[in-house]
N, C-alpha and C. Protein backbone atom coordinates (compact mmCIF):
# COMPACT_ATOMS: atom_id res chain seq x y z
N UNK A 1 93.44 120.43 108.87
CA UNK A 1 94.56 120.99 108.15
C UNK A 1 95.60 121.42 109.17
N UNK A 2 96.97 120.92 109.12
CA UNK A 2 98.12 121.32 109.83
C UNK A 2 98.79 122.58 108.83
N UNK A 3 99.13 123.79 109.19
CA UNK A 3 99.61 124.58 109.24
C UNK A 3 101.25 124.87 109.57
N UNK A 4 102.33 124.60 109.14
CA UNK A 4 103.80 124.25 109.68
C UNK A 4 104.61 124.19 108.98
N UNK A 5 105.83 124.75 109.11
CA UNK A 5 107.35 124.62 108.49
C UNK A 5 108.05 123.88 108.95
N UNK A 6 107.58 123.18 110.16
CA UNK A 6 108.57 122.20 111.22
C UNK A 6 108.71 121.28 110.31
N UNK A 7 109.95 120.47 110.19
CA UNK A 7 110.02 118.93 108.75
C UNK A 7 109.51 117.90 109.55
N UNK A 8 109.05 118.23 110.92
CA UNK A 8 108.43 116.94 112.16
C UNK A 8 107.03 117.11 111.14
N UNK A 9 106.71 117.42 110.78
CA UNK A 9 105.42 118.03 110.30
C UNK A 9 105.16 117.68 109.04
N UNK A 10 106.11 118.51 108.33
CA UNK A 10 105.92 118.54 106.78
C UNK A 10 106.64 117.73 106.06
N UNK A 11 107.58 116.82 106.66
CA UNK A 11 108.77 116.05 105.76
C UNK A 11 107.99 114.87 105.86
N UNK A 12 108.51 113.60 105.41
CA UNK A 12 108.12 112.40 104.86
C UNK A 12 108.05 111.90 106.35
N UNK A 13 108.96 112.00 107.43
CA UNK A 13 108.11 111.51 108.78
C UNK A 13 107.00 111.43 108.77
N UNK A 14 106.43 112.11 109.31
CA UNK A 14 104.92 112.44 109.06
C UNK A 14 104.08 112.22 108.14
N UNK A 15 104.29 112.13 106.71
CA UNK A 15 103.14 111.48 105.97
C UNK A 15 102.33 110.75 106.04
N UNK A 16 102.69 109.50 106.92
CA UNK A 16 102.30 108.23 107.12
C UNK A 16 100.92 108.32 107.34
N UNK A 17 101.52 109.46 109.09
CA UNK A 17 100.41 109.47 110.06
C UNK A 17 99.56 110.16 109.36
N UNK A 18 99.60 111.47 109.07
CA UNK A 18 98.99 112.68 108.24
C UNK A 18 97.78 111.99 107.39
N UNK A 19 98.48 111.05 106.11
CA UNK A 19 97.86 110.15 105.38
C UNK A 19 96.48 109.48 106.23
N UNK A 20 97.00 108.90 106.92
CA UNK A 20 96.15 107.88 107.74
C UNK A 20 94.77 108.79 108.32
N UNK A 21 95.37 109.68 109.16
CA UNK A 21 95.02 110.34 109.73
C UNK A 21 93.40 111.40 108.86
N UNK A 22 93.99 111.47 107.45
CA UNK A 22 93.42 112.53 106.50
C UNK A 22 93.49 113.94 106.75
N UNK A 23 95.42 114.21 107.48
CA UNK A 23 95.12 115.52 107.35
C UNK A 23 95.92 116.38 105.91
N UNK A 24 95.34 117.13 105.96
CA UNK A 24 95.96 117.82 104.60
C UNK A 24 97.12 118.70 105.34
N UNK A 25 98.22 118.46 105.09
CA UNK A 25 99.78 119.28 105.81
C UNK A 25 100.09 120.35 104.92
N UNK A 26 99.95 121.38 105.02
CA UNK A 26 100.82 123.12 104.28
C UNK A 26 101.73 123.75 104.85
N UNK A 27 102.58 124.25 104.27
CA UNK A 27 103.63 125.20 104.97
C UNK A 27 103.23 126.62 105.67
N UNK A 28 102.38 126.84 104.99
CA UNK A 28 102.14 128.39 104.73
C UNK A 28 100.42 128.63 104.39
N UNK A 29 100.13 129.81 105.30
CA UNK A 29 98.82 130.44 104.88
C UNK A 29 98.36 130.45 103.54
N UNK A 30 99.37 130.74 102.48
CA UNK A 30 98.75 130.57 101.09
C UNK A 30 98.58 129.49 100.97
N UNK A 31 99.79 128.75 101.06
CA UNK A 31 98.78 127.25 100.70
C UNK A 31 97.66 126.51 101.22
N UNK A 32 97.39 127.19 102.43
CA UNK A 32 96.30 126.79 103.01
C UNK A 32 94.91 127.00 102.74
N UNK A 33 95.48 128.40 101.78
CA UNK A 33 94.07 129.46 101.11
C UNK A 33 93.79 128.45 99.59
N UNK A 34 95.00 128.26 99.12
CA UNK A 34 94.94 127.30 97.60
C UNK A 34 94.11 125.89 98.12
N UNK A 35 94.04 125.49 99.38
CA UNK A 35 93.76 124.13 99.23
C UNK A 35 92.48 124.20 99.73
N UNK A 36 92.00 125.07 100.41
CA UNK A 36 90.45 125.55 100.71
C UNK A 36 89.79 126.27 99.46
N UNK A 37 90.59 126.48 98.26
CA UNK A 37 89.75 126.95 97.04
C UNK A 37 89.87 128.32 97.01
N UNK A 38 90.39 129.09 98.09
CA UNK A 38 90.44 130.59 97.90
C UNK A 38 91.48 130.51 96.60
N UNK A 39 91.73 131.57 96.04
CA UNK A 39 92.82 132.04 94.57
C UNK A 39 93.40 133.56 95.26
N UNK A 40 94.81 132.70 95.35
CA UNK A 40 95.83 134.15 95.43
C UNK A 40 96.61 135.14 94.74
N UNK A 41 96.96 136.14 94.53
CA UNK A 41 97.83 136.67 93.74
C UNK A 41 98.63 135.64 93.13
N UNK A 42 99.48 135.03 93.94
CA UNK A 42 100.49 133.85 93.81
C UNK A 42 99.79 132.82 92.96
N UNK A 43 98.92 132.64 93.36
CA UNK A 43 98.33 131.09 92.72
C UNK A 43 98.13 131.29 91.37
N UNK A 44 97.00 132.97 91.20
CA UNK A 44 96.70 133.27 89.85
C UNK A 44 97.69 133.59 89.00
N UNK A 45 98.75 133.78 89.29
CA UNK A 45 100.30 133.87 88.36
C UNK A 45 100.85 132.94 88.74
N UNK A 46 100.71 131.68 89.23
CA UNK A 46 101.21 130.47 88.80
C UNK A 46 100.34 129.88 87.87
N UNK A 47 98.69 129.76 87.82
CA UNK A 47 98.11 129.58 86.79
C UNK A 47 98.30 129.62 85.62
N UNK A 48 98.86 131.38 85.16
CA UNK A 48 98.60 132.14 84.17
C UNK A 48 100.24 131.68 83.66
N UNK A 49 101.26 131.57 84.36
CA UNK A 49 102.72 130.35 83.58
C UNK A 49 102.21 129.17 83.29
N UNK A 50 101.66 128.33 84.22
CA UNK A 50 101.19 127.17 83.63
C UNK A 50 100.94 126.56 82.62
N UNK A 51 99.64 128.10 82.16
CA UNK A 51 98.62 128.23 81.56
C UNK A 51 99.47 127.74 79.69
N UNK A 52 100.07 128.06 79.18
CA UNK A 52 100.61 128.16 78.06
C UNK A 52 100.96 126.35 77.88
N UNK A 53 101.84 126.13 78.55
CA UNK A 53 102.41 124.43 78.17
C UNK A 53 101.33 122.96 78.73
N UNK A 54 100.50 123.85 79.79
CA UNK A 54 99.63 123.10 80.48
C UNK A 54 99.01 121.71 79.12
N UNK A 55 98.19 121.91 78.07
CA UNK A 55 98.07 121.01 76.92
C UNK A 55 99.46 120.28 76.55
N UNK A 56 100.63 121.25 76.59
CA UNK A 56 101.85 119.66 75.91
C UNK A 56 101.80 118.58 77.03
N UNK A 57 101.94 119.43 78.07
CA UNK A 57 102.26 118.10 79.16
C UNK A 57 101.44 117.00 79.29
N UNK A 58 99.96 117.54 79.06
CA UNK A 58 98.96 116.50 79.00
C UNK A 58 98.97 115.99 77.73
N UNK A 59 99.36 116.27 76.70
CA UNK A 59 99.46 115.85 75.22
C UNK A 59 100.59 114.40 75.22
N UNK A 60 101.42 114.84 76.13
CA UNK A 60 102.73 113.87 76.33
C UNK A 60 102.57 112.60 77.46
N UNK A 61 101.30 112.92 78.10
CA UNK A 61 100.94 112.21 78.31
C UNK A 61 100.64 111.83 80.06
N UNK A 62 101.02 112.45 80.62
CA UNK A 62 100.54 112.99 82.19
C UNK A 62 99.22 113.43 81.94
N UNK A 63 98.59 112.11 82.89
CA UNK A 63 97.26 112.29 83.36
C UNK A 63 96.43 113.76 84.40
N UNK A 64 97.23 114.90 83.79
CA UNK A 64 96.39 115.66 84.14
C UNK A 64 94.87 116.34 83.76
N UNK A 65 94.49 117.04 84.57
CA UNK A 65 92.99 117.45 84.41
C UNK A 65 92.89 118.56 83.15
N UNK A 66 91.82 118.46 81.97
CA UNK A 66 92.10 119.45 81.19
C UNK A 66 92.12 120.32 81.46
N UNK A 67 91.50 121.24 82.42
CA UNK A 67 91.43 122.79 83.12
C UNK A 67 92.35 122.70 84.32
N UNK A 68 93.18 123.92 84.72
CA UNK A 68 94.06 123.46 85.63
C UNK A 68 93.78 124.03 86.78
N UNK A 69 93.21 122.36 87.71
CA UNK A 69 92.73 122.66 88.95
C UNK A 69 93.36 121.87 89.74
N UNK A 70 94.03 122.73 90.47
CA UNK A 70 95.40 122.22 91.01
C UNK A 70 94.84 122.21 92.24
N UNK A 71 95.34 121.04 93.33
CA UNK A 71 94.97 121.05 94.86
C UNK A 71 96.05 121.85 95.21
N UNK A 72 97.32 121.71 95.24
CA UNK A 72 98.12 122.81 95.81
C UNK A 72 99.18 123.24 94.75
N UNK A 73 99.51 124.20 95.72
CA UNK A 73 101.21 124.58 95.07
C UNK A 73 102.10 125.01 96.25
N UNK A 74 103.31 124.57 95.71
CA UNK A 74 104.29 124.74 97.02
C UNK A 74 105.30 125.37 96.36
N UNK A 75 106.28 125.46 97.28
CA UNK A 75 107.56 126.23 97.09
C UNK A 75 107.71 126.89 95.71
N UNK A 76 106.83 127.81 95.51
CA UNK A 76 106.35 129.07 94.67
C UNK A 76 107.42 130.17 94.29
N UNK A 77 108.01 130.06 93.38
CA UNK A 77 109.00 131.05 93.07
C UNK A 77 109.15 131.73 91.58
N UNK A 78 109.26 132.99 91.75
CA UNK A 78 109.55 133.52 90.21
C UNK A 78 109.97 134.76 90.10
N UNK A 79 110.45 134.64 88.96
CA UNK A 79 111.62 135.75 88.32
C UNK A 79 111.28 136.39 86.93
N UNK A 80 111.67 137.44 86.27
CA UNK A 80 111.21 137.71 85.33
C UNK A 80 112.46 138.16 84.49
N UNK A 81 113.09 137.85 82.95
CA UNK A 81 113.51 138.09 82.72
C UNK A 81 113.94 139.50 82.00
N UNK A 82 115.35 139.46 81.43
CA UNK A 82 115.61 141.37 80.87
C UNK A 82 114.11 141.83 79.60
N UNK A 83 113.03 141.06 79.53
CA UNK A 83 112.18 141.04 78.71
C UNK A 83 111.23 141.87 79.34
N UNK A 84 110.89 141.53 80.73
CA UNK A 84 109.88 141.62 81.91
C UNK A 84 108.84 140.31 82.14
N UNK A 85 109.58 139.51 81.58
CA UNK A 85 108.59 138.33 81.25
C UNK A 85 108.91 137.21 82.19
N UNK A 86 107.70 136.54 83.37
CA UNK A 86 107.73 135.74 84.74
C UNK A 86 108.45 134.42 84.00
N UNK A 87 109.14 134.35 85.22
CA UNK A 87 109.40 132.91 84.91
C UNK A 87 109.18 132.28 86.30
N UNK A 88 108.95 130.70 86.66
CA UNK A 88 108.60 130.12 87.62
C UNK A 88 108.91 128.39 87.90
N UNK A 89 109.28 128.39 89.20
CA UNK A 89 109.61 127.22 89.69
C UNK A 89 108.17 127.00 90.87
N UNK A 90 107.89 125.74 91.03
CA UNK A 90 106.89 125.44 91.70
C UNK A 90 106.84 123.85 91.70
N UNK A 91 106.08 123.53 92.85
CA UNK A 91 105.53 122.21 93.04
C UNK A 91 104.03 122.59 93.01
N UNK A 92 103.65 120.93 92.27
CA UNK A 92 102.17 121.15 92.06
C UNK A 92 101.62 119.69 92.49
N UNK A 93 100.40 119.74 92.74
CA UNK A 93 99.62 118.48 93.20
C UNK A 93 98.51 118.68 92.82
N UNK A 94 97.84 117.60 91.46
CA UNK A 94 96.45 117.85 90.54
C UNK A 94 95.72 116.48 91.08
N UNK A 95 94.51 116.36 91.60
CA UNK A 95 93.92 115.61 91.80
C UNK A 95 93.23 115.05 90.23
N UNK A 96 93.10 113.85 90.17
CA UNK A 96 92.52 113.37 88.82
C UNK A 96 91.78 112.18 89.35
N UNK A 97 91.04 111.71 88.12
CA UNK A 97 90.50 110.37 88.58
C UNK A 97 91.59 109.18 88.64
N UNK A 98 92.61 109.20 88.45
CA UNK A 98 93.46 108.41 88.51
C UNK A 98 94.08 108.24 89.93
N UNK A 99 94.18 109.06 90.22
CA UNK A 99 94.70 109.58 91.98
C UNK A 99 95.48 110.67 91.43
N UNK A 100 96.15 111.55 92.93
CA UNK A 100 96.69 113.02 92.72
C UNK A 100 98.27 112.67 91.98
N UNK A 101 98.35 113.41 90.99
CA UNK A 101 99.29 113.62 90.30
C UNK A 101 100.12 114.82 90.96
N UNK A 102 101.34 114.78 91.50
CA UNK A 102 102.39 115.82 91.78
C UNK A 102 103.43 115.61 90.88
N UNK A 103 104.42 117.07 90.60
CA UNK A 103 105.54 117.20 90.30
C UNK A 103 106.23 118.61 90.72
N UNK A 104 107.60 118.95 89.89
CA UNK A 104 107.93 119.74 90.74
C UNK A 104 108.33 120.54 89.06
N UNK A 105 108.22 121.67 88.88
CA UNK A 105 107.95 122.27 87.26
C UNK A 105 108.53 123.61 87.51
N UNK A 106 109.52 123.75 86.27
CA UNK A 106 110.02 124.80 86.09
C UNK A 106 109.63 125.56 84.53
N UNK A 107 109.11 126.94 84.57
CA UNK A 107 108.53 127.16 83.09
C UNK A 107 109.76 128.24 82.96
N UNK A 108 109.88 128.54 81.89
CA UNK A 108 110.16 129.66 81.41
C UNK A 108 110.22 129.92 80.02
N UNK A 109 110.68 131.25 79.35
CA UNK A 109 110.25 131.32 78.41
C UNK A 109 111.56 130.94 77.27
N UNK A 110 111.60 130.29 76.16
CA UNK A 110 112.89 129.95 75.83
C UNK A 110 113.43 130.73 74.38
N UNK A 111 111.95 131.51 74.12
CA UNK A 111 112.48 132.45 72.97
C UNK A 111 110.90 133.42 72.98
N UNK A 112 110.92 134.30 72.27
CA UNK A 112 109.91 135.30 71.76
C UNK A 112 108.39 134.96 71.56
N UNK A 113 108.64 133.44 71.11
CA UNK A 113 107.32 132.70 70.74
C UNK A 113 107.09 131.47 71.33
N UNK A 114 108.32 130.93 72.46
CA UNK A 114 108.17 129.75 72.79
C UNK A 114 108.25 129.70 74.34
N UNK A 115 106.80 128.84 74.90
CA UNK A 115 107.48 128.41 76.36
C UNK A 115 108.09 126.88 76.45
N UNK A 116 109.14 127.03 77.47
CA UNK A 116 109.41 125.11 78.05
C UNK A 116 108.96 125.05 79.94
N UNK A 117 108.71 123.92 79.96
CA UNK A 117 108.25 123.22 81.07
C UNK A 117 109.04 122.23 81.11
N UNK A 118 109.62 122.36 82.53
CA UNK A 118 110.56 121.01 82.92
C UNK A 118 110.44 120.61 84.37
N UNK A 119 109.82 119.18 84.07
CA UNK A 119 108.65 118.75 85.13
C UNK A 119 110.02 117.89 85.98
N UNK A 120 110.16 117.79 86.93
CA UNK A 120 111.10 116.61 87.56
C UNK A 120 110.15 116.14 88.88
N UNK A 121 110.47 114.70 89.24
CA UNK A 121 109.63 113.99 90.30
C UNK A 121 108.48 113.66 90.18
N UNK A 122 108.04 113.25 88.62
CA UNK A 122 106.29 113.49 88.39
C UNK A 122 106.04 112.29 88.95
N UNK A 123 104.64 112.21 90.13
CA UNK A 123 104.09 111.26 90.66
C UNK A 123 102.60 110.75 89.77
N UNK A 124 102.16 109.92 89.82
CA UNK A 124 100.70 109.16 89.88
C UNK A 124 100.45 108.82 91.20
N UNK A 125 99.71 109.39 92.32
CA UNK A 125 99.94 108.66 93.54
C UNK A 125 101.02 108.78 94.40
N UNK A 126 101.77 107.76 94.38
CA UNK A 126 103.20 108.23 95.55
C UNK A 126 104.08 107.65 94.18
N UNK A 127 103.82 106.70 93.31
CA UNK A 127 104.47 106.13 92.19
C UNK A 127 105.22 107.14 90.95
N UNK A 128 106.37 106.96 90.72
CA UNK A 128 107.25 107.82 89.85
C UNK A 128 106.45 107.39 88.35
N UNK A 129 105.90 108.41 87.70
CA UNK A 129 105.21 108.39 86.46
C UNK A 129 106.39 108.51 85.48
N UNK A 130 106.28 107.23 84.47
CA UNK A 130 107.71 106.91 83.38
C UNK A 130 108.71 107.36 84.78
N UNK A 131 109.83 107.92 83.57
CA UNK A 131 110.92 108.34 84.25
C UNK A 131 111.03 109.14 85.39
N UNK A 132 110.02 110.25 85.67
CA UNK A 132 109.47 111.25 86.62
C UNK A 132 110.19 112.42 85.89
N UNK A 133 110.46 112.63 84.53
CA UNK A 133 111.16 113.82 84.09
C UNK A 133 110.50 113.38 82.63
N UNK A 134 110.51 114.49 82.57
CA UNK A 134 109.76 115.21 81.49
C UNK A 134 109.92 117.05 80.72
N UNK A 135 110.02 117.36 79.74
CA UNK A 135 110.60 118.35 79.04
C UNK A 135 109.75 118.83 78.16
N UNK A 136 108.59 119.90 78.47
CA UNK A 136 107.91 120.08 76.74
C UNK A 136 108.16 121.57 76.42
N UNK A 137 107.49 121.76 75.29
CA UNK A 137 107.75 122.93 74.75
C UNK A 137 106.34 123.45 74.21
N UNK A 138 106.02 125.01 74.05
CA UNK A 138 104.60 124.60 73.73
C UNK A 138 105.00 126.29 72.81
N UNK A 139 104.02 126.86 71.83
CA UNK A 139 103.38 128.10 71.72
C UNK A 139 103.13 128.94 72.48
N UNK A 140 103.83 130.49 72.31
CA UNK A 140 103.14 131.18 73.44
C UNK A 140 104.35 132.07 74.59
N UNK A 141 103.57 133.25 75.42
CA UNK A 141 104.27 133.93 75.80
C UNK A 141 103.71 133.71 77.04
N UNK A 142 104.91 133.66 78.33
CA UNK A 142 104.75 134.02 79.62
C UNK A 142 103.94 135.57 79.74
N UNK A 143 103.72 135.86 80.75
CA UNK A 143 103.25 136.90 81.54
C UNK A 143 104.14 137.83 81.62
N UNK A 144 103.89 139.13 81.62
CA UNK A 144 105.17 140.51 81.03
C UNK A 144 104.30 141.13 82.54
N UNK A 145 105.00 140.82 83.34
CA UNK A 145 104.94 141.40 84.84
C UNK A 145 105.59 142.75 85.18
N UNK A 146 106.32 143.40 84.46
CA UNK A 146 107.12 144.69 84.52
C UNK A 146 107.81 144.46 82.54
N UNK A 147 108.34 145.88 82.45
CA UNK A 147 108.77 146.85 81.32
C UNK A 147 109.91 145.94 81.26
N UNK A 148 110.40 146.14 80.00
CA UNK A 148 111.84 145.83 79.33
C UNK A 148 113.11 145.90 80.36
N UNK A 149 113.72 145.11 80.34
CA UNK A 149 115.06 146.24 80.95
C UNK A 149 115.67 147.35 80.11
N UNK A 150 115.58 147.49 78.99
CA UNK A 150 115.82 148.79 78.26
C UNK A 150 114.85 149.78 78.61
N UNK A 151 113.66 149.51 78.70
CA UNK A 151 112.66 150.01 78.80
C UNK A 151 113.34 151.09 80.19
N UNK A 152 113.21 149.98 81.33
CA UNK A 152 113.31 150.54 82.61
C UNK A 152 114.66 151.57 82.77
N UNK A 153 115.87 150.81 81.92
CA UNK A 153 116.98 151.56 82.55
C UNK A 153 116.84 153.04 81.70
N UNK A 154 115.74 153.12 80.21
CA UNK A 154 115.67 154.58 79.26
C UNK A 154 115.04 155.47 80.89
N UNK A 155 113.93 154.70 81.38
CA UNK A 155 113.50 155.62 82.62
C UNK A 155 114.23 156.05 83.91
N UNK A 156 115.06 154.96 84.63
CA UNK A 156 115.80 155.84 85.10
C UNK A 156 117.25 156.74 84.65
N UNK A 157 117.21 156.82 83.11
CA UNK A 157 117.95 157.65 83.14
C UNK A 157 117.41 158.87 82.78
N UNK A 158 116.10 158.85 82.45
CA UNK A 158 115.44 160.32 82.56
C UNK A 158 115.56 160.74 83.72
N UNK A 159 114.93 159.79 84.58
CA UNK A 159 114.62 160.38 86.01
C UNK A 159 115.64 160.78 87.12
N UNK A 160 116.88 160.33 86.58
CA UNK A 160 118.36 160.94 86.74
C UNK A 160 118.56 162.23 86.28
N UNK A 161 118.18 162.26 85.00
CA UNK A 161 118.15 163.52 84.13
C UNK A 161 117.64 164.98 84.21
N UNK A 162 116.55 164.12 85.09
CA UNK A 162 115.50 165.37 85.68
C UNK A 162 116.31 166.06 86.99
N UNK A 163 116.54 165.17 87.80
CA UNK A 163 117.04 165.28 88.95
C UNK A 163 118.56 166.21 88.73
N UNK A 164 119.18 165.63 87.47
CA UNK A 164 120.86 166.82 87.76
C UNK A 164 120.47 167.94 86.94
């Protein structure tokens, strides 16, 4: 396993050899922990977004695994809206019997009762699966990672309140 942010390293240069080679390339210690099987804070709340649309996408027809056992995740990002509710951008890479399926997936939540997933670059292999874009929608609530923003701003204005 190479360990590196250098793009000598991690960019498509290098795949070839890497490939050939059989090394597995990560940016970052977490991903290094995700691809040895450890589970991170990060990973388990990328799971737990996943977790909701994970069936449309495979319903629609991406050969992914029914339980989501992802070899990696990369460029890991998320936000939560005035709800308190995560939202997340990520790259993913699912090994299947087909060969590893990657894409690059954005969830969030698009109303009270609904999540969307918007997959762009979906691979089979190194091969662009259909179009490599894809859009679903599924049942279900993201992860409520922090209070309302009403919620939060009723508290600091107590805690203003207290204070004058």
């Amino acid at each position: 396993m190479l360990v590196s942010r250098d793009s000598v390293h991690t960019g498509e240069s290098g795949r070839e050899e890497a490939d050939a080679a059989g090394l597995i390339r990560v940016k970052d210690f977490e991903q290094a922990a995700e691809v040895l099987g450890r589970s991170t804070p990060a990973g388990r709340l990328a799971r737990e977004v996943l977790s909701p649309v994970w069936g449309a996408i495979r319903k629609a027809g991406v050969p992914l695994p029914e339980k989501i056992d992802l070899q990696r995740f990369s460029e890991l990002q998320f936000a939560y809206d005035a709800a308190g509710r995560v939202s997340s951008s990520m790259g993913i890479v699912a090994n299947t019997p087909k060969g590893p399926v990657s894409a690059y997936v954005e969830i969030f939540q698009v109303d009270t009762s609904r999540v969307q997933a918007n997959l762009h670059d979906v691979r089979l292999e190194k091969t662009l699966w259909g179009t490599g874009e894809l859009s679903v929608s599924a049942p279900g609530e993201l992860p409520q990672v922090t209070s309302s923003f009403d919620k939060r701003l009723e508290e600091l204005h107590q805690t203003v309140g207290k204070m004058g």
